[in-house]
C-alpha atoms as a PDB file:
ATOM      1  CA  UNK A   1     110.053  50.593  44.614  1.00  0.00           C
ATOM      2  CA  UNK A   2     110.920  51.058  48.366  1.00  0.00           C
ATOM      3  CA  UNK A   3     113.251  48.364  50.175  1.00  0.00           C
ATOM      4  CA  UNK A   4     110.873  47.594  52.279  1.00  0.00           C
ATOM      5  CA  UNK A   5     107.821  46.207  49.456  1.00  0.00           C
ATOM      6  CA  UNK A   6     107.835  42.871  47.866  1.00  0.00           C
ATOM      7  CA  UNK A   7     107.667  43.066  43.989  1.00  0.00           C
ATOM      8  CA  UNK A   8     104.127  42.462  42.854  1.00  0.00           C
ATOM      9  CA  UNK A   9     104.367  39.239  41.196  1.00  0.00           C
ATOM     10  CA  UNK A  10     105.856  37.522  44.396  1.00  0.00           C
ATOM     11  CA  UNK A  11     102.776  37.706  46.505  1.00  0.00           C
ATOM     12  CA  UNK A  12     101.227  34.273  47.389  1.00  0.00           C
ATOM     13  CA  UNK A  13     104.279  32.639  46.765  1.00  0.00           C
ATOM     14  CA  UNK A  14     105.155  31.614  50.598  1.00  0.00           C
ATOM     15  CA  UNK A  15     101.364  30.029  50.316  1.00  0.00           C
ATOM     16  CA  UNK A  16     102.034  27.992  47.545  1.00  0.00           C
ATOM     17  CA  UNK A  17     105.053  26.506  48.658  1.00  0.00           C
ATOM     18  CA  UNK A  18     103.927  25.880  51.896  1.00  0.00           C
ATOM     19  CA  UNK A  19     100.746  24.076  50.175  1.00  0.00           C
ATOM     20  CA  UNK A  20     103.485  21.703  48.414  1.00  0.00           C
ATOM     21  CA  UNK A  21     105.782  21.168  51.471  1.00  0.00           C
ATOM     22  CA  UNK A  22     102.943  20.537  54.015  1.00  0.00           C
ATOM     23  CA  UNK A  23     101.656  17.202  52.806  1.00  0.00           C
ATOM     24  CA  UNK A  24     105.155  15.977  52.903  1.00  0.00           C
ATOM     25  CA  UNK A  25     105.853  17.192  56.817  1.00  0.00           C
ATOM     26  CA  UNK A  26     102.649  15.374  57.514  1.00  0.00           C
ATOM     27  CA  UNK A  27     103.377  12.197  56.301  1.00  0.00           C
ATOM     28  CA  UNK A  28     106.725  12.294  58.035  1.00  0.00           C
ATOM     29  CA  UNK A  29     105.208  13.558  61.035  1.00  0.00           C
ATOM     30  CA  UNK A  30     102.844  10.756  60.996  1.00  0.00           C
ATOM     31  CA  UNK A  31     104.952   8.098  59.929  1.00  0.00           C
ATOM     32  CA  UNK A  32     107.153   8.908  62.929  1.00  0.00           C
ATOM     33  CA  UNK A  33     104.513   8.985  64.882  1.00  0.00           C
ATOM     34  CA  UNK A  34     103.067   5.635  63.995  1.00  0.00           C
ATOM     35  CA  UNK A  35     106.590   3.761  63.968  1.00  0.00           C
ATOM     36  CA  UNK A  36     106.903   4.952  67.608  1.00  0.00           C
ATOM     37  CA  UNK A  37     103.399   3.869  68.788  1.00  0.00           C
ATOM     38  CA  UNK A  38     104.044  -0.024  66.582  1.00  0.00           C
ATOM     39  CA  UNK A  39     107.650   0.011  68.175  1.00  0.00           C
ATOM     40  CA  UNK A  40     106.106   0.426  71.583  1.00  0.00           C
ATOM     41  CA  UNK A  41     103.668  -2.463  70.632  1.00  0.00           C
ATOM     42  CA  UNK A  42     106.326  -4.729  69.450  1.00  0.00           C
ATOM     43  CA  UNK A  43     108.922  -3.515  72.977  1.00  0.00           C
ATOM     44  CA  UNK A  44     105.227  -4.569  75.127  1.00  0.00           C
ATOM     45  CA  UNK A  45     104.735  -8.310  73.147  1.00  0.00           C
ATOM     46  CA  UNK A  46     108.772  -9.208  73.368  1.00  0.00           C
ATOM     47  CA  UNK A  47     108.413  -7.936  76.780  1.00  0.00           C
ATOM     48  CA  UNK A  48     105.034 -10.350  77.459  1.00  0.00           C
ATOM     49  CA  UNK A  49     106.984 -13.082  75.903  1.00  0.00           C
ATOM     50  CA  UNK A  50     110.162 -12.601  77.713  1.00  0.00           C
ATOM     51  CA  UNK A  51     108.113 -12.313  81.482  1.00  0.00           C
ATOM     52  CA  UNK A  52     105.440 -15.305  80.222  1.00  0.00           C
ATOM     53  CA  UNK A  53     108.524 -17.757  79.304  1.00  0.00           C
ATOM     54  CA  UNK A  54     110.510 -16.837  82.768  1.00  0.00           C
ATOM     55  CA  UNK A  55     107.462 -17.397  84.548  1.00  0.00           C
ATOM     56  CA  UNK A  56     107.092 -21.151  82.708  1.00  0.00           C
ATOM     57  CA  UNK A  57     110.646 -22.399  83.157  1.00  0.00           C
ATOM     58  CA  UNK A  58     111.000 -21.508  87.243  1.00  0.00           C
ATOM     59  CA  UNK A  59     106.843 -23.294  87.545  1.00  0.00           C
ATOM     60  CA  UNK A  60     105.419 -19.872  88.658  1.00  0.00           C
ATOM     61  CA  UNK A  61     102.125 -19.762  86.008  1.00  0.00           C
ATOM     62  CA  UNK A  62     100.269 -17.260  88.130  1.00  0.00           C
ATOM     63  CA  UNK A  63      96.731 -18.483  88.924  1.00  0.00           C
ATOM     64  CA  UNK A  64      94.546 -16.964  86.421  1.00  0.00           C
ATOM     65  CA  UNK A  65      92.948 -19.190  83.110  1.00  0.00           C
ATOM     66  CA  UNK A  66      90.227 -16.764  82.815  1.00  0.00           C
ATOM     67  CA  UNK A  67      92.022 -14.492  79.374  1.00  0.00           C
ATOM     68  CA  UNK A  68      90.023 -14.822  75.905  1.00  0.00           C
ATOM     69  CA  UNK A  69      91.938 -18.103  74.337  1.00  0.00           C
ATOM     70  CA  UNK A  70      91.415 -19.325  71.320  1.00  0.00           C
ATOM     71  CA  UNK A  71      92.058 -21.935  69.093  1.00  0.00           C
ATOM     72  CA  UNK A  72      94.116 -25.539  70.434  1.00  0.00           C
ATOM     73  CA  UNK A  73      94.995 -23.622  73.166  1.00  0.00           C
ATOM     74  CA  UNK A  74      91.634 -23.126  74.377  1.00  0.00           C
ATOM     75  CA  UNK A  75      91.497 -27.348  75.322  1.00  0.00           C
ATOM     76  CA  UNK A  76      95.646 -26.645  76.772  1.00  0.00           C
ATOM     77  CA  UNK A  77      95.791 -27.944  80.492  1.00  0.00           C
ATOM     78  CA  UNK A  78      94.939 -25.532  82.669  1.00  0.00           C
ATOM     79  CA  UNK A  79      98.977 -25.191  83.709  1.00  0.00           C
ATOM     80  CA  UNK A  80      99.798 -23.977  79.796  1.00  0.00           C
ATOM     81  CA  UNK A  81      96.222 -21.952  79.681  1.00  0.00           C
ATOM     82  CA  UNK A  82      97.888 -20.108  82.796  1.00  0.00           C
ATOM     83  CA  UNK A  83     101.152 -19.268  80.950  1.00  0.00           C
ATOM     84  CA  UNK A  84      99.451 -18.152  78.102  1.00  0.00           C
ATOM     85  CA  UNK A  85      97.331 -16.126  80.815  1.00  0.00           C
ATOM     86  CA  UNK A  86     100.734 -14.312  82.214  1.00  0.00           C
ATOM     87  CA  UNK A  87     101.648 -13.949  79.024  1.00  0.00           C
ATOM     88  CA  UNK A  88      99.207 -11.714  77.923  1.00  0.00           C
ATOM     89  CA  UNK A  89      98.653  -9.915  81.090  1.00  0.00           C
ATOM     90  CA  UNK A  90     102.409  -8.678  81.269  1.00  0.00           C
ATOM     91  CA  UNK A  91     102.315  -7.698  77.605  1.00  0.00           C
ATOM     92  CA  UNK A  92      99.747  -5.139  78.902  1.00  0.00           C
ATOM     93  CA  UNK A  93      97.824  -5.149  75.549  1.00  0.00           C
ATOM     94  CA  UNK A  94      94.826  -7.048  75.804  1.00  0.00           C
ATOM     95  CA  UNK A  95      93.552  -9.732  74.263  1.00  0.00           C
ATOM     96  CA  UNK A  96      94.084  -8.268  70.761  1.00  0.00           C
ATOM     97  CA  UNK A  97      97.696 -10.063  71.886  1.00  0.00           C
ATOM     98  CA  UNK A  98      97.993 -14.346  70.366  1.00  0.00           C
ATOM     99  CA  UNK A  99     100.367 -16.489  72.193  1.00  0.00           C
ATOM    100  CA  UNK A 100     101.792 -19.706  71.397  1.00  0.00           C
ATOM    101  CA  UNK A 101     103.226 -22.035  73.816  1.00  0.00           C
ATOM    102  CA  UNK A 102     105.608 -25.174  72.625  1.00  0.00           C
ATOM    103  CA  UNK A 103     106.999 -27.127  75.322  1.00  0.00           C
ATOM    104  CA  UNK A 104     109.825 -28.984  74.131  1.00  0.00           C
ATOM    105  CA  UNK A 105     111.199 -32.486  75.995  1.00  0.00           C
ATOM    106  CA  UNK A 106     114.981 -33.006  75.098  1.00  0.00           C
ATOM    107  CA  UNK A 107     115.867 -35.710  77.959  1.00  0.00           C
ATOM    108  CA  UNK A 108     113.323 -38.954  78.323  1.00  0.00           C
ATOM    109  CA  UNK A 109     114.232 -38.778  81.711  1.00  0.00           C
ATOM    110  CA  UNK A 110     114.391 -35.367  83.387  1.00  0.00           C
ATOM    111  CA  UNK A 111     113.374 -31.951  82.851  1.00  0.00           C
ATOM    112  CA  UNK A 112     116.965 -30.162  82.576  1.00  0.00           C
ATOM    113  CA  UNK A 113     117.224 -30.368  78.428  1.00  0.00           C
ATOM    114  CA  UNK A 114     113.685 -29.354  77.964  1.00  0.00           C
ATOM    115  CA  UNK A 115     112.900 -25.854  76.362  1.00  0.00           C
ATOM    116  CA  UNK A 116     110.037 -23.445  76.552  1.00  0.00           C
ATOM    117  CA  UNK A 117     108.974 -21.571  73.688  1.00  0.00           C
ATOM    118  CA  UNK A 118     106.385 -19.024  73.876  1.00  0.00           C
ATOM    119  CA  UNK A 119     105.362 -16.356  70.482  1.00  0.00           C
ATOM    120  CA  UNK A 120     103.712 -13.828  70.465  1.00  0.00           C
ATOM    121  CA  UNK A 121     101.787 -11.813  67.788  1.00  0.00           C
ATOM    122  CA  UNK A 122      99.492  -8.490  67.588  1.00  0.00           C
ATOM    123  CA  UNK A 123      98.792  -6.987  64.397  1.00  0.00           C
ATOM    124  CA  UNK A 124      99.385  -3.655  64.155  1.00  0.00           C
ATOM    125  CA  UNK A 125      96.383  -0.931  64.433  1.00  0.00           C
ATOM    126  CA  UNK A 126      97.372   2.796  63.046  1.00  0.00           C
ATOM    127  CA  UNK A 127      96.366   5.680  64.943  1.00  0.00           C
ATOM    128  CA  UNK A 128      96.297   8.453  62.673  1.00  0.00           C
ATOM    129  CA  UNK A 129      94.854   6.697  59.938  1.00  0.00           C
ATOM    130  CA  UNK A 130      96.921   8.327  57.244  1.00  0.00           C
ATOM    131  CA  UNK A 131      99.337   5.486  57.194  1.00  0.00           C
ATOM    132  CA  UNK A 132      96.706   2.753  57.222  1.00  0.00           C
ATOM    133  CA  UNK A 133      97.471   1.304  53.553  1.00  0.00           C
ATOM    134  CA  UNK A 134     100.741   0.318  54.098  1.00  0.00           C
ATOM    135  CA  UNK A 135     100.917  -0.493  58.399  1.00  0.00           C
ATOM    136  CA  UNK A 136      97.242  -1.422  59.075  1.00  0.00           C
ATOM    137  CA  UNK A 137      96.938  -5.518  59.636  1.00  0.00           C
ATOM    138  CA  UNK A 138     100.492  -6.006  59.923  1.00  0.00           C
ATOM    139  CA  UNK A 139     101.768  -8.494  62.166  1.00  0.00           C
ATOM    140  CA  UNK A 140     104.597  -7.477  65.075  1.00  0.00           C
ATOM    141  CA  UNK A 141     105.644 -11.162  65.831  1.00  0.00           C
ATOM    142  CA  UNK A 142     108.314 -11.900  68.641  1.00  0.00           C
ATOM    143  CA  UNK A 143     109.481 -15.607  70.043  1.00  0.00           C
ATOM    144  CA  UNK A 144     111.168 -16.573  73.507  1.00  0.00           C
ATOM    145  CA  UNK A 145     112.962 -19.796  74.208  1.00  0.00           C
ATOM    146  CA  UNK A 146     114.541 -20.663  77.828  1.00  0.00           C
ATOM    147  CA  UNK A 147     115.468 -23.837  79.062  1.00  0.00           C
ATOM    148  CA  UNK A 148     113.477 -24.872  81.873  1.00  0.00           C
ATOM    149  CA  UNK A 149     114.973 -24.868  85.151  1.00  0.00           C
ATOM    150  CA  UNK A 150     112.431 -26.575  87.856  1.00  0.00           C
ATOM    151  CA  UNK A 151     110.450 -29.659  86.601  1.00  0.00           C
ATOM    152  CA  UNK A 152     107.108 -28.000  85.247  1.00  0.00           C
ATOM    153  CA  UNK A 153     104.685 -30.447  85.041  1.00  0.00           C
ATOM    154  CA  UNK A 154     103.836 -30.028  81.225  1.00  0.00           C
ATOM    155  CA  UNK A 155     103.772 -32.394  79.002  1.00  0.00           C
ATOM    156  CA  UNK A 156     105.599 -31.673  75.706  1.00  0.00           C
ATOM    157  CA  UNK A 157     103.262 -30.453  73.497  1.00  0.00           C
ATOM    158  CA  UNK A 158     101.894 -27.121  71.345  1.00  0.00           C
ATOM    159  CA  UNK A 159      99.479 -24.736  71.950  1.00  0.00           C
ATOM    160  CA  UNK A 160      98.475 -22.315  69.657  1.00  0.00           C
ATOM    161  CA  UNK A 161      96.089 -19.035  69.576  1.00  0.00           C
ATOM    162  CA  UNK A 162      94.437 -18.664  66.472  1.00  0.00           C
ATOM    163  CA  UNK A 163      97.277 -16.414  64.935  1.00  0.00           C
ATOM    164  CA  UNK A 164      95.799 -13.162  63.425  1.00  0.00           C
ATOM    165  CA  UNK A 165      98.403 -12.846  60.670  1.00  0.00           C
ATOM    166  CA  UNK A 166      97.532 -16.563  58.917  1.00  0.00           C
ATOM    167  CA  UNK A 167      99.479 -19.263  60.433  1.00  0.00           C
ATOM    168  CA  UNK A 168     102.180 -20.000  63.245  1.00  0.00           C
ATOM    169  CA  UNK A 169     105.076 -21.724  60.949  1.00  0.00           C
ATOM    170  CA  UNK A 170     107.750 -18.879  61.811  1.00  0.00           C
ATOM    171  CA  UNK A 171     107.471 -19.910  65.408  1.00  0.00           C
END
Protein backbone atom coordinates (compact mmCIF):
# COMPACT_ATOMS: atom_id res chain seq x y z
CA UNK A 1 0.00 0.00 0.00
CA UNK A 2 1.46 3.48 -0.88
CA UNK A 3 1.75 6.25 1.99
CA UNK A 4 -0.26 8.26 0.37
CA UNK A 5 -3.84 5.73 0.22
CA UNK A 6 -6.17 5.27 3.04
CA UNK A 7 -6.70 1.53 3.94
CA UNK A 8 -9.92 0.31 2.42
CA UNK A 9 -12.02 -0.23 5.33
CA UNK A 10 -11.55 3.47 6.56
CA UNK A 11 -13.48 5.12 3.82
CA UNK A 12 -16.73 6.87 4.97
CA UNK A 13 -15.54 7.08 8.28
CA UNK A 14 -15.02 11.11 8.43
CA UNK A 15 -18.94 10.98 7.19
CA UNK A 16 -20.11 9.05 9.87
CA UNK A 17 -18.62 10.85 12.54
CA UNK A 18 -19.43 14.00 11.30
CA UNK A 19 -23.23 12.64 11.02
CA UNK A 20 -22.90 11.97 14.98
CA UNK A 21 -21.09 15.24 15.94
CA UNK A 22 -23.30 17.58 13.80
CA UNK A 23 -26.57 17.35 15.67
CA UNK A 24 -24.69 18.15 18.76
CA UNK A 25 -22.85 21.54 17.20
CA UNK A 26 -26.35 22.46 16.21
CA UNK A 27 -27.99 22.37 19.27
CA UNK A 28 -25.16 24.30 20.85
CA UNK A 29 -25.09 26.60 18.10
CA UNK A 30 -28.68 27.21 18.56
CA UNK A 31 -28.92 27.23 22.10
CA UNK A 32 -26.33 30.02 22.07
CA UNK A 33 -28.02 31.59 19.73
CA UNK A 34 -31.37 31.66 21.42
CA UNK A 35 -29.90 32.55 25.02
CA UNK A 36 -28.41 35.65 23.31
CA UNK A 37 -31.60 36.77 21.46
CA UNK A 38 -33.90 35.96 25.27
CA UNK A 39 -30.93 37.79 27.10
CA UNK A 40 -31.37 40.74 24.81
CA UNK A 41 -35.19 40.51 25.55
CA UNK A 42 -34.78 40.35 29.21
CA UNK A 43 -31.56 43.55 28.99
CA UNK A 44 -34.75 45.57 26.71
CA UNK A 45 -37.77 44.81 29.61
CA UNK A 46 -35.26 45.68 32.78
CA UNK A 47 -34.26 48.48 30.65
CA UNK A 48 -38.27 49.55 29.97
CA UNK A 49 -38.74 49.11 33.61
CA UNK A 50 -35.78 50.97 34.79
CA UNK A 51 -36.64 54.26 32.15
CA UNK A 52 -40.75 53.75 32.90
CA UNK A 53 -40.10 53.93 36.89
CA UNK A 54 -37.54 57.11 36.50
CA UNK A 55 -39.97 58.68 34.40
CA UNK A 56 -42.89 58.07 37.35
CA UNK A 57 -40.94 59.22 40.39
CA UNK A 58 -39.55 62.84 38.78
CA UNK A 59 -43.80 63.29 37.27
CA UNK A 60 -42.54 63.14 33.61
CA UNK A 61 -45.33 60.29 32.19
CA UNK A 62 -44.85 61.35 28.60
CA UNK A 63 -48.21 62.15 26.94
CA UNK A 64 -49.23 59.10 25.20
CA UNK A 65 -52.31 56.52 26.72
CA UNK A 66 -52.86 55.23 23.34
CA UNK A 67 -50.52 51.43 23.92
CA UNK A 68 -52.71 48.07 23.88
CA UNK A 69 -53.56 47.79 27.90
CA UNK A 70 -55.15 45.26 29.31
CA UNK A 71 -56.63 44.03 32.22
CA UNK A 72 -57.18 46.61 35.69
CA UNK A 73 -54.93 48.68 34.10
CA UNK A 74 -56.99 49.36 31.22
CA UNK A 75 -59.67 51.55 33.83
CA UNK A 76 -55.88 53.09 35.58
CA UNK A 77 -56.09 57.03 35.49
CA UNK A 78 -54.91 58.26 32.60
CA UNK A 79 -51.49 59.51 34.66
CA UNK A 80 -50.62 55.51 35.49
CA UNK A 81 -52.05 54.44 31.79
CA UNK A 82 -49.19 56.97 30.65
CA UNK A 83 -46.43 55.27 32.71
CA UNK A 84 -47.39 52.07 31.67
CA UNK A 85 -47.34 53.80 28.07
CA UNK A 86 -43.41 54.88 28.57
CA UNK A 87 -42.92 51.84 29.85
CA UNK A 88 -43.49 49.87 27.03
CA UNK A 89 -42.34 52.25 24.47
CA UNK A 90 -38.68 52.39 25.97
CA UNK A 91 -38.62 48.61 26.30
CA UNK A 92 -38.76 48.80 22.46
CA UNK A 93 -40.67 45.45 22.21
CA UNK A 94 -44.12 46.00 21.54
CA UNK A 95 -47.01 45.26 23.06
CA UNK A 96 -46.14 41.54 23.41
CA UNK A 97 -44.40 43.51 26.68
CA UNK A 98 -47.11 43.43 30.33
CA UNK A 99 -46.43 46.05 32.83
CA UNK A 100 -47.51 46.43 36.25
CA UNK A 101 -47.59 49.57 38.10
CA UNK A 102 -47.95 49.65 42.21
CA UNK A 103 -47.77 52.94 43.68
CA UNK A 104 -46.98 52.65 47.17
CA UNK A 105 -47.92 55.63 49.97
CA UNK A 106 -45.51 55.30 53.04
CA UNK A 107 -46.18 58.93 54.67
CA UNK A 108 -50.12 60.05 55.21
CA UNK A 109 -48.87 63.28 54.67
CA UNK A 110 -46.34 63.82 51.87
CA UNK A 111 -45.01 62.15 48.97
CA UNK A 112 -41.18 61.67 50.11
CA UNK A 113 -41.67 57.84 51.65
CA UNK A 114 -43.77 56.75 48.78
CA UNK A 115 -42.35 54.08 46.29
CA UNK A 116 -42.96 53.24 42.69
CA UNK A 117 -42.95 49.85 41.53
CA UNK A 118 -43.26 48.99 38.01
CA UNK A 119 -42.79 44.85 36.47
CA UNK A 120 -42.43 43.90 33.63
CA UNK A 121 -42.97 40.56 31.76
CA UNK A 122 -42.61 39.12 28.00
CA UNK A 123 -42.61 35.57 27.43
CA UNK A 124 -40.07 34.36 25.54
CA UNK A 125 -40.57 33.49 21.60
CA UNK A 126 -37.63 31.11 20.02
CA UNK A 127 -36.30 31.92 16.78
CA UNK A 128 -34.88 28.90 15.46
CA UNK A 129 -37.47 26.73 16.57
CA UNK A 130 -35.22 23.86 17.55
CA UNK A 131 -35.21 24.93 21.13
CA UNK A 132 -38.95 25.56 21.35
CA UNK A 133 -39.79 22.61 23.94
CA UNK A 134 -37.86 23.74 26.59
CA UNK A 135 -37.67 28.07 26.00
CA UNK A 136 -40.96 28.66 24.08
CA UNK A 137 -43.72 30.44 26.61
CA UNK A 138 -41.30 31.19 29.16
CA UNK A 139 -41.62 34.21 31.07
CA UNK A 140 -38.44 36.91 31.32
CA UNK A 141 -39.89 38.87 34.37
CA UNK A 142 -37.96 42.00 35.78
CA UNK A 143 -39.25 44.59 38.73
CA UNK A 144 -38.12 48.33 39.48
CA UNK A 145 -38.73 50.16 42.70
CA UNK A 146 -37.59 54.00 43.26
CA UNK A 147 -38.75 56.24 45.73
CA UNK A 148 -40.54 59.04 44.34
CA UNK A 149 -38.96 62.28 44.33
CA UNK A 150 -41.61 65.13 43.09
CA UNK A 151 -45.25 64.71 44.36
CA UNK A 152 -46.91 62.60 41.43
CA UNK A 153 -50.34 62.94 41.65
CA UNK A 154 -51.23 59.12 41.94
CA UNK A 155 -53.09 57.75 44.22
CA UNK A 156 -51.69 54.58 45.86
CA UNK A 157 -52.98 51.89 44.15
CA UNK A 158 -52.18 48.69 41.56
CA UNK A 159 -52.40 48.30 38.14
CA UNK A 160 -51.93 45.28 36.46
CA UNK A 161 -51.65 43.96 32.64
CA UNK A 162 -53.09 40.76 32.23
CA UNK A 163 -49.71 38.87 32.93
CA UNK A 164 -48.96 36.29 30.13
CA UNK A 165 -47.15 33.83 32.41
CA UNK A 166 -50.42 33.25 34.98
CA UNK A 167 -50.46 35.70 37.69
CA UNK A 168 -48.51 38.85 39.12
CA UNK A 169 -47.72 37.48 42.88
CA UNK A 170 -43.76 37.66 42.35
CA UNK A 171 -44.15 41.36 41.83
Amino acid sequence: MSPGRKRDDDRGAALVEFAIIMPLLFLILFGVIEFAIAFNDYQSIRQGARDGARQAVVKDYGTSVSCDIDGSAATAPDNAKKIICTTKDRTGLGNDVRVGLRVTENAPTGFKNDTIKICTVRLVEPVTGLLDPFLEGRPLRTEVEMRVERDVDLVGGTYFEADPSGDWSWC
